[in-house]
N, C-alpha and C. Protein backbone atom coordinates (compact mmCIF):
# COMPACT_ATOMS: atom_id res chain seq x y z
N UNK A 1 0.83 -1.19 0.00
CA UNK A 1 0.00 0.00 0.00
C UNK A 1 0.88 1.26 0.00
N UNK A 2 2.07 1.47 1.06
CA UNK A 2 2.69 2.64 0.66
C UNK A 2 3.48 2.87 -0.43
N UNK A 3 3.63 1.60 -1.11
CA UNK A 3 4.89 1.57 -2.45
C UNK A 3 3.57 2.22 -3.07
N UNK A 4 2.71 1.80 -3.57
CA UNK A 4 1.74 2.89 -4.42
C UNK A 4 1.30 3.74 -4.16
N UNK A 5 1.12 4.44 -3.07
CA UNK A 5 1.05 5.74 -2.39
C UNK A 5 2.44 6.52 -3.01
N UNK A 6 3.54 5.98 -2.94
CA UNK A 6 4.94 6.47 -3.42
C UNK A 6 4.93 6.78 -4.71
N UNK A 7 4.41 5.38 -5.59
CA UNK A 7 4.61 5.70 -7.14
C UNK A 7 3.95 6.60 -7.64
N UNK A 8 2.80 6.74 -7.31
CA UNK A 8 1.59 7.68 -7.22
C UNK A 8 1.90 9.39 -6.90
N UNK A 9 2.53 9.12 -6.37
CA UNK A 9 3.15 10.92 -5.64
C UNK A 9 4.09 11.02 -6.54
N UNK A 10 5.16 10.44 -7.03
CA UNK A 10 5.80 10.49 -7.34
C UNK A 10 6.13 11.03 -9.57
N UNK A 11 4.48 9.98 -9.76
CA UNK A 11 4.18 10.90 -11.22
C UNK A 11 4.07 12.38 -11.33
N UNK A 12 3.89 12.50 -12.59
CA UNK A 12 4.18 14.00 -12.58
C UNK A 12 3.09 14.66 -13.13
N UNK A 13 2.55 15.91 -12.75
CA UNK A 13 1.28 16.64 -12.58
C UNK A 13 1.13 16.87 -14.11
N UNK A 14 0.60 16.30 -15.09
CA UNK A 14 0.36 17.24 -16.22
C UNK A 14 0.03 18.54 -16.27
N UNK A 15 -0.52 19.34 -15.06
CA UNK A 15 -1.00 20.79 -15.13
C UNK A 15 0.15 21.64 -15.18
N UNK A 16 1.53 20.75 -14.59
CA UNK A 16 2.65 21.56 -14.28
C UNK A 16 3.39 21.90 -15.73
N UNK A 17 2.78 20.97 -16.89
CA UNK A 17 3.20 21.77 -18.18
C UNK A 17 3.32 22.64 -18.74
N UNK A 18 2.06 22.93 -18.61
CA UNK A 18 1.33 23.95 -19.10
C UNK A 18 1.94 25.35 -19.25
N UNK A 19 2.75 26.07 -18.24
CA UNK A 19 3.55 26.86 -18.09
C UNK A 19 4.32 27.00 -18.50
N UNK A 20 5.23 25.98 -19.54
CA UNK A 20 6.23 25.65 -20.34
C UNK A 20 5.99 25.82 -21.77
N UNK A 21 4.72 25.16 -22.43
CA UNK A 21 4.55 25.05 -23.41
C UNK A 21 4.29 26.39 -24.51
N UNK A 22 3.94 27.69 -24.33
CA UNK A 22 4.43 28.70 -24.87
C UNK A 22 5.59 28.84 -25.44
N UNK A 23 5.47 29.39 -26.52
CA UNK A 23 7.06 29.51 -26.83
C UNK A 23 7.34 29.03 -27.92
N UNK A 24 8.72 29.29 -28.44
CA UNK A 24 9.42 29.01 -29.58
C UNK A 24 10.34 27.57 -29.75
N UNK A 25 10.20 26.44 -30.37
CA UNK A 25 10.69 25.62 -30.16
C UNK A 25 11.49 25.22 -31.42
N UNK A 26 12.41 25.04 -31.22
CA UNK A 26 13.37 23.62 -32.53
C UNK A 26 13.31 22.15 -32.03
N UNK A 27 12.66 21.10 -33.47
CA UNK A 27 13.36 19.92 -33.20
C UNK A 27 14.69 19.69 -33.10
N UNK A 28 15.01 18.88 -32.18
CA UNK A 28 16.33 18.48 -31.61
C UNK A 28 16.49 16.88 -32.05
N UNK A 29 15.83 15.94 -31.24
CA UNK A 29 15.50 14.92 -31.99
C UNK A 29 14.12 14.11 -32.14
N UNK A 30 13.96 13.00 -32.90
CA UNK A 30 13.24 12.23 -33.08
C UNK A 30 13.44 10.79 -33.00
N UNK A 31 12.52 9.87 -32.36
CA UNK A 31 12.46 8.40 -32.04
C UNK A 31 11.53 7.97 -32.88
N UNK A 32 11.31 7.40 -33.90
CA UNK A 32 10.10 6.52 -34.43
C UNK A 32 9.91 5.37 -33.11
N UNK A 33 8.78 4.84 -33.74
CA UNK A 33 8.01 3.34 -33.00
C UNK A 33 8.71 2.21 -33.12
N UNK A 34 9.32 2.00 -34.27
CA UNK A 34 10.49 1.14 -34.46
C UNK A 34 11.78 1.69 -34.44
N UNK A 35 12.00 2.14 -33.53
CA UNK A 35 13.40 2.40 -32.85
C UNK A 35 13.76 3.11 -32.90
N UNK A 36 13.90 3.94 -34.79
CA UNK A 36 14.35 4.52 -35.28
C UNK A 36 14.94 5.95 -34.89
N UNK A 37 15.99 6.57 -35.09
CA UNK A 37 16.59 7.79 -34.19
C UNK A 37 16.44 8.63 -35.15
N UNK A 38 16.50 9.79 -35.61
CA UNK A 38 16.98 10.74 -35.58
C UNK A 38 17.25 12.28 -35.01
N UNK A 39 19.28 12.90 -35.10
CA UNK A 39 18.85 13.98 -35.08
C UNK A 39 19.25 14.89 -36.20
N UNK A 40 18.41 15.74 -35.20
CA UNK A 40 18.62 17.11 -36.10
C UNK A 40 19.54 18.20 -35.64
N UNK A 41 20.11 18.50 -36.15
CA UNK A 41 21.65 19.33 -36.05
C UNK A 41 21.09 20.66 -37.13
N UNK A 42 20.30 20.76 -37.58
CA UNK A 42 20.10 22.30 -38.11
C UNK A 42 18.47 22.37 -38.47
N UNK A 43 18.00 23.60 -38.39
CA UNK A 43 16.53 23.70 -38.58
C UNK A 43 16.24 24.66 -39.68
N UNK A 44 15.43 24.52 -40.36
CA UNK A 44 15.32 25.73 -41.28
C UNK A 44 14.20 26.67 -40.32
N UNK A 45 13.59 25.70 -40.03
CA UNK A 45 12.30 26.30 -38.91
C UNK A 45 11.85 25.58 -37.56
N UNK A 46 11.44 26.88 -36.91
CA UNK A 46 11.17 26.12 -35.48
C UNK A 46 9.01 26.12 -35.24
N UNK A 47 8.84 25.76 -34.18
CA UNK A 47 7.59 25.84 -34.19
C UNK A 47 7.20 26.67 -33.09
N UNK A 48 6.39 27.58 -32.97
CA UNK A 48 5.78 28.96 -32.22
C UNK A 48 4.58 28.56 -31.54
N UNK A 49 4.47 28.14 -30.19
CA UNK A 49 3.12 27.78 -29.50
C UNK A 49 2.57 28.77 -28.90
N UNK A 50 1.20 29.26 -29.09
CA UNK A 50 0.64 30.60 -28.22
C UNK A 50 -0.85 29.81 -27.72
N UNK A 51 -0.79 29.91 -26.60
CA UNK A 51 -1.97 29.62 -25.64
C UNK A 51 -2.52 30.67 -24.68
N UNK A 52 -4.05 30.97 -24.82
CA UNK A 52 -4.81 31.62 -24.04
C UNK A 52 -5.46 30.94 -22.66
N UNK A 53 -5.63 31.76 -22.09
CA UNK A 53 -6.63 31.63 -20.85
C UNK A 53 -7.30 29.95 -20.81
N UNK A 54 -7.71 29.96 -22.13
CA UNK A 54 -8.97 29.15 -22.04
C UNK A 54 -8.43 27.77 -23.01
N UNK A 55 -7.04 27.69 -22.58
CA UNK A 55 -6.35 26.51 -22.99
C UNK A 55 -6.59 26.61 -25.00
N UNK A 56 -6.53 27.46 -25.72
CA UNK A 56 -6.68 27.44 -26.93
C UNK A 56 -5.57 28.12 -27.45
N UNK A 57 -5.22 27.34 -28.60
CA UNK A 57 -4.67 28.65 -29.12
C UNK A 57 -3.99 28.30 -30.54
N UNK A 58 -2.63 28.13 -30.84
CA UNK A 58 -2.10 27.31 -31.93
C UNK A 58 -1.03 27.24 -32.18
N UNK A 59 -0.67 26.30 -33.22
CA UNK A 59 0.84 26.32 -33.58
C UNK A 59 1.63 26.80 -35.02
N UNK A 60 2.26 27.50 -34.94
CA UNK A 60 2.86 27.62 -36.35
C UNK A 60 4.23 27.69 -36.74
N UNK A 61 4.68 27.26 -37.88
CA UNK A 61 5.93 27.05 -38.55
C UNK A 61 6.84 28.89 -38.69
N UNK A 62 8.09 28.87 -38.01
CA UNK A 62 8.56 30.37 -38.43
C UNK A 62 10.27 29.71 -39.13
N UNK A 63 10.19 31.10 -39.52
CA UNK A 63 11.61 30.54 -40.39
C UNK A 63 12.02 31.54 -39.78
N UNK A 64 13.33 31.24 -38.78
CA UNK A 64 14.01 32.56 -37.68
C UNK A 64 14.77 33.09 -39.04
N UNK A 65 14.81 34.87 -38.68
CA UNK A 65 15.72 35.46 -39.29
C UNK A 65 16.92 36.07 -38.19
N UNK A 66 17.38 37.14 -38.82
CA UNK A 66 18.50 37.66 -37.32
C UNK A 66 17.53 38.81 -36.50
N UNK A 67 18.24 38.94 -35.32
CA UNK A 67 17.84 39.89 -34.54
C UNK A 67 16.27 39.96 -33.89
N UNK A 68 15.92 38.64 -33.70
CA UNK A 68 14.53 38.36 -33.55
C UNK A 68 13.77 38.34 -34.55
N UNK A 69 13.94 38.86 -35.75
CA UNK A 69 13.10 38.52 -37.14
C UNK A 69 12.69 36.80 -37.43
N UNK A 70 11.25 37.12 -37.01
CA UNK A 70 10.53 35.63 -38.44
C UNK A 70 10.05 35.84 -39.49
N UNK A 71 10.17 34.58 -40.18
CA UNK A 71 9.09 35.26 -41.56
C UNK A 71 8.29 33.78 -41.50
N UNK A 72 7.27 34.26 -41.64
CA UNK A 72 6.15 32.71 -42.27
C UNK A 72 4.92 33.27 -42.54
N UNK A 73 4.09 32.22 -43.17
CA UNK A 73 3.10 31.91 -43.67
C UNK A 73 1.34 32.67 -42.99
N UNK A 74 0.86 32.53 -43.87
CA UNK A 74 -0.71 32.94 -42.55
C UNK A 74 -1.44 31.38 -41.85
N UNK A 75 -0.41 30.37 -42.51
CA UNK A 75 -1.10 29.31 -42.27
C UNK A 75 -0.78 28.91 -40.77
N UNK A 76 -1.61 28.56 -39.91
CA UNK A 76 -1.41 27.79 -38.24
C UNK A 76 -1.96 26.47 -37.95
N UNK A 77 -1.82 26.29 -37.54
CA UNK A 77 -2.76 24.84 -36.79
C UNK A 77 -3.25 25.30 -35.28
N UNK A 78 -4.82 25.59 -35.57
CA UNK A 78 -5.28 25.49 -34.29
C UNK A 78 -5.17 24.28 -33.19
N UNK A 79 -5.38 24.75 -31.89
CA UNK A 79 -4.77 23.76 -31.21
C UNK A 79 -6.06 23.75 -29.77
N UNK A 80 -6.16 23.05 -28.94
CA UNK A 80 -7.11 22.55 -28.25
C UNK A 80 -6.12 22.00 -26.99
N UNK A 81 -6.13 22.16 -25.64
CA UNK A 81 -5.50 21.56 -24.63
C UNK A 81 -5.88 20.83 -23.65
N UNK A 82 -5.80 19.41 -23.24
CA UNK A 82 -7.25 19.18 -22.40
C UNK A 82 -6.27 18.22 -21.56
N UNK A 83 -6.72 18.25 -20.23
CA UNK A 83 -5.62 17.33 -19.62
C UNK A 83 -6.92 16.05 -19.27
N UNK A 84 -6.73 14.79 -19.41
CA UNK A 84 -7.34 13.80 -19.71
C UNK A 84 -6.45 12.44 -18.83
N UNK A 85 -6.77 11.53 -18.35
CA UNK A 85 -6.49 10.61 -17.36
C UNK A 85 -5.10 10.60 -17.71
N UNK A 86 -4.69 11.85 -16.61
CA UNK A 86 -3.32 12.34 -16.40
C UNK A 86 -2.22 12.24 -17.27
N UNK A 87 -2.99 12.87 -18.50
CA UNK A 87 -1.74 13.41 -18.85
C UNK A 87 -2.27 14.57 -20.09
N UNK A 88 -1.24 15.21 -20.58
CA UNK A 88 -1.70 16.44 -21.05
C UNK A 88 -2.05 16.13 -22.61
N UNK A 89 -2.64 16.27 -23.42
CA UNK A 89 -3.30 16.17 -24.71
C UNK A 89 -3.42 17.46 -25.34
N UNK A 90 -2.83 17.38 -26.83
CA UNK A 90 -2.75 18.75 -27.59
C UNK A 90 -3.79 18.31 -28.50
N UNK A 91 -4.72 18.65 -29.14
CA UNK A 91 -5.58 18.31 -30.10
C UNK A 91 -5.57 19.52 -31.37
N UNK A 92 -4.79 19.07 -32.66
CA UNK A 92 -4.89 20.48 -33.62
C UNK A 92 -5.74 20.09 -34.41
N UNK A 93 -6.48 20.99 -35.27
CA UNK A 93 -7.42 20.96 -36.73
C UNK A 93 -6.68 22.45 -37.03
N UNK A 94 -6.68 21.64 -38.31
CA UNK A 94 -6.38 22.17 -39.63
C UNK A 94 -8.21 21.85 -40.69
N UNK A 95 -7.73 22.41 -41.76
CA UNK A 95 -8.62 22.34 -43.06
C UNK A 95 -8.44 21.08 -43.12
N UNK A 96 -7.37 20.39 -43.13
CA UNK A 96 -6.78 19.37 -44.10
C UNK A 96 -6.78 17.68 -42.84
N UNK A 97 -6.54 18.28 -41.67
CA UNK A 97 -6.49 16.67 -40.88
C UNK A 97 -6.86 17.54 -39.31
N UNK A 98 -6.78 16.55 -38.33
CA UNK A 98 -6.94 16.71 -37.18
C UNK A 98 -5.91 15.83 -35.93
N UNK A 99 -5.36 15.91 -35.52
CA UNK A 99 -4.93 14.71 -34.70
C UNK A 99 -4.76 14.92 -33.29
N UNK A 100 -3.87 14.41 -32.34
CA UNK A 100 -3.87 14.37 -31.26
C UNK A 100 -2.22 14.25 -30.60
N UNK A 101 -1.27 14.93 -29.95
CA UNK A 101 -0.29 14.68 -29.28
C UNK A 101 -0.32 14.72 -27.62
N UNK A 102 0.90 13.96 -26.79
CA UNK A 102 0.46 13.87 -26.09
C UNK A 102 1.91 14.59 -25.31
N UNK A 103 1.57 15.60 -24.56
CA UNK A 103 3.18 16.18 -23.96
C UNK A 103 3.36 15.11 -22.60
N UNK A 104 4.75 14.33 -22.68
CA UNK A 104 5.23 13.49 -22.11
C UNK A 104 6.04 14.72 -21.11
N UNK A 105 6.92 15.83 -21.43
CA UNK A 105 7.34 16.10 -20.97
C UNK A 105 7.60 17.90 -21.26
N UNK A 106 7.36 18.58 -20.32
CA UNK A 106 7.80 20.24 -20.21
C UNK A 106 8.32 21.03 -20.07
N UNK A 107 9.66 21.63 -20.17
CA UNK A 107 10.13 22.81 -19.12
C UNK A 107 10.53 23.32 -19.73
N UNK A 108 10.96 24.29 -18.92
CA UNK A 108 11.76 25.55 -19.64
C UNK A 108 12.54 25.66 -20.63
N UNK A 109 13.41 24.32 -20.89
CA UNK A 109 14.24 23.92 -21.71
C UNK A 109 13.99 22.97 -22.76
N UNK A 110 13.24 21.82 -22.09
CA UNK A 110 12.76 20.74 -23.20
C UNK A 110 11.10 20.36 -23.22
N UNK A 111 10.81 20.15 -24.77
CA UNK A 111 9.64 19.78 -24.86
C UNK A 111 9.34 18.45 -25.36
N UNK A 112 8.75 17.58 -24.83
CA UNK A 112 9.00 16.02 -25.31
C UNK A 112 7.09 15.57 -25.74
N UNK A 113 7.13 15.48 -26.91
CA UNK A 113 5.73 14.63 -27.39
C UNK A 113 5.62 13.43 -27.54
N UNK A 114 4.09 12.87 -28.18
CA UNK A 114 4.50 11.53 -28.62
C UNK A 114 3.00 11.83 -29.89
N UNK A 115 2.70 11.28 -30.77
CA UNK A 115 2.08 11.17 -31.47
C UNK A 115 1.41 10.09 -31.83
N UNK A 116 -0.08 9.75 -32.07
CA UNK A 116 -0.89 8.03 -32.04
C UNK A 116 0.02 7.24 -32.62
N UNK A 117 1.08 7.18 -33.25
CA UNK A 117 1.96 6.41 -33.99
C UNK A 117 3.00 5.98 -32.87
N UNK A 118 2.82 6.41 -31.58
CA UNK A 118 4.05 6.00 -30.67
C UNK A 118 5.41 6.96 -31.32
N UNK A 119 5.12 7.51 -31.88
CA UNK A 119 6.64 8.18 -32.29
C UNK A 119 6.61 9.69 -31.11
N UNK A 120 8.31 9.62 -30.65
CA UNK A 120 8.22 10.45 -29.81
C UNK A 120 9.51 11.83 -30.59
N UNK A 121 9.12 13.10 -30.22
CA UNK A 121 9.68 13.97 -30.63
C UNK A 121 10.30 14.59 -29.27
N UNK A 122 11.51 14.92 -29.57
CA UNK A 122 12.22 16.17 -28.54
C UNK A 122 12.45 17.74 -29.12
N UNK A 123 12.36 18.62 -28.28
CA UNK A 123 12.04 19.84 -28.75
C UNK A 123 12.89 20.66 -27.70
N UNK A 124 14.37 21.66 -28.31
CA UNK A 124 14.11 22.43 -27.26
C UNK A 124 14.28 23.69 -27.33
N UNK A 125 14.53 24.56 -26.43
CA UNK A 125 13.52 25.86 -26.24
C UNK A 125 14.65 26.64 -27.73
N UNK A 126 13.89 27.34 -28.49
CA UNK A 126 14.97 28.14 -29.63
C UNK A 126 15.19 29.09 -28.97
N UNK A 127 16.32 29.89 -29.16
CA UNK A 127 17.35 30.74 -29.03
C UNK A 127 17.51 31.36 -29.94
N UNK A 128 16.95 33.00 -30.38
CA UNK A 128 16.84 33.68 -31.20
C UNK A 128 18.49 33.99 -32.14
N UNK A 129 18.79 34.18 -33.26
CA UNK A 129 20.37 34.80 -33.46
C UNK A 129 19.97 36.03 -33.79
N UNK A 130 20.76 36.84 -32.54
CA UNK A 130 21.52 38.03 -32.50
C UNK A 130 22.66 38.74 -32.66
N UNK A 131 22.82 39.19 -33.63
CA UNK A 131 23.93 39.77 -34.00
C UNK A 131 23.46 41.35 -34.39
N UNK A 132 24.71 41.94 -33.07
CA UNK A 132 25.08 42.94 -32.86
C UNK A 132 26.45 43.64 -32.53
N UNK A 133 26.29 44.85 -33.39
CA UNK A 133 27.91 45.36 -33.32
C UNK A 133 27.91 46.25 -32.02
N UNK A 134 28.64 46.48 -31.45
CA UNK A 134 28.81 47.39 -30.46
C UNK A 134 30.42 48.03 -30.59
């Protein structure tokens, strides 16, 4: 009885994500379902998460320029946030599909998904390039 009282305390709050997931992200790497690794060592683009009040909000593709400059598209993927037998659930629609991710993991630094395919993604926080003369 107390070993599951332990394991139990010991999972981790999906609400405590939530606070993380804003923000500008680069893939770092990727795991397929069959094993498969890859990383990524350069991005052309990162992905931009903005969430409201009311857990809504969306995601979109930016192509960093210098000095805080993006440039992209008008296109987003709305997004939906629902925390569901503990654990956190992203739900996007588009025109074109709909699906479901599931944030395994949050912080300040790293963002970890998984997608119905079991494939898991790592994400972490982008770092604008600045270049300045002084």
């Amino acid at each position: 009885m107390v070993c599951a009282f332990f394991l139990l305390s010991c999972s981790p709050n999906p609400e405590t994500y939530l606070e993380h997931l804003q923000g500008y992200w680069e893939i770092k790497e990727a795991t397929l379902a069959n094993g498969t690794k890859k990383q990524y060592k350069f991005n052309e683009t990162i992905d931009y998460i903005k969430i409201n009040d009311s857990l809504k909000g969306f995601r979109k593709k930016l192509k960093p320029g210098i000095n805080d400059t993006y440039f992209t598209s008008d296109n987003a993927e709305t997004l939906v946030i629902k925390i569901e037998n503990d654990s956190l659930n992203i739900y996007y629609n588009t025109p074109y599909a709909n699906w479901k991710e599931t944030v395994l993991e949050a912080s300040q630094e790293q963002l970890k998904i998984s997608n119905a395919s079991q494939d898991v993604y790592i994400y972490k926080r982008y770092t604008p390039i600045n270049l300045s003369v002084d």
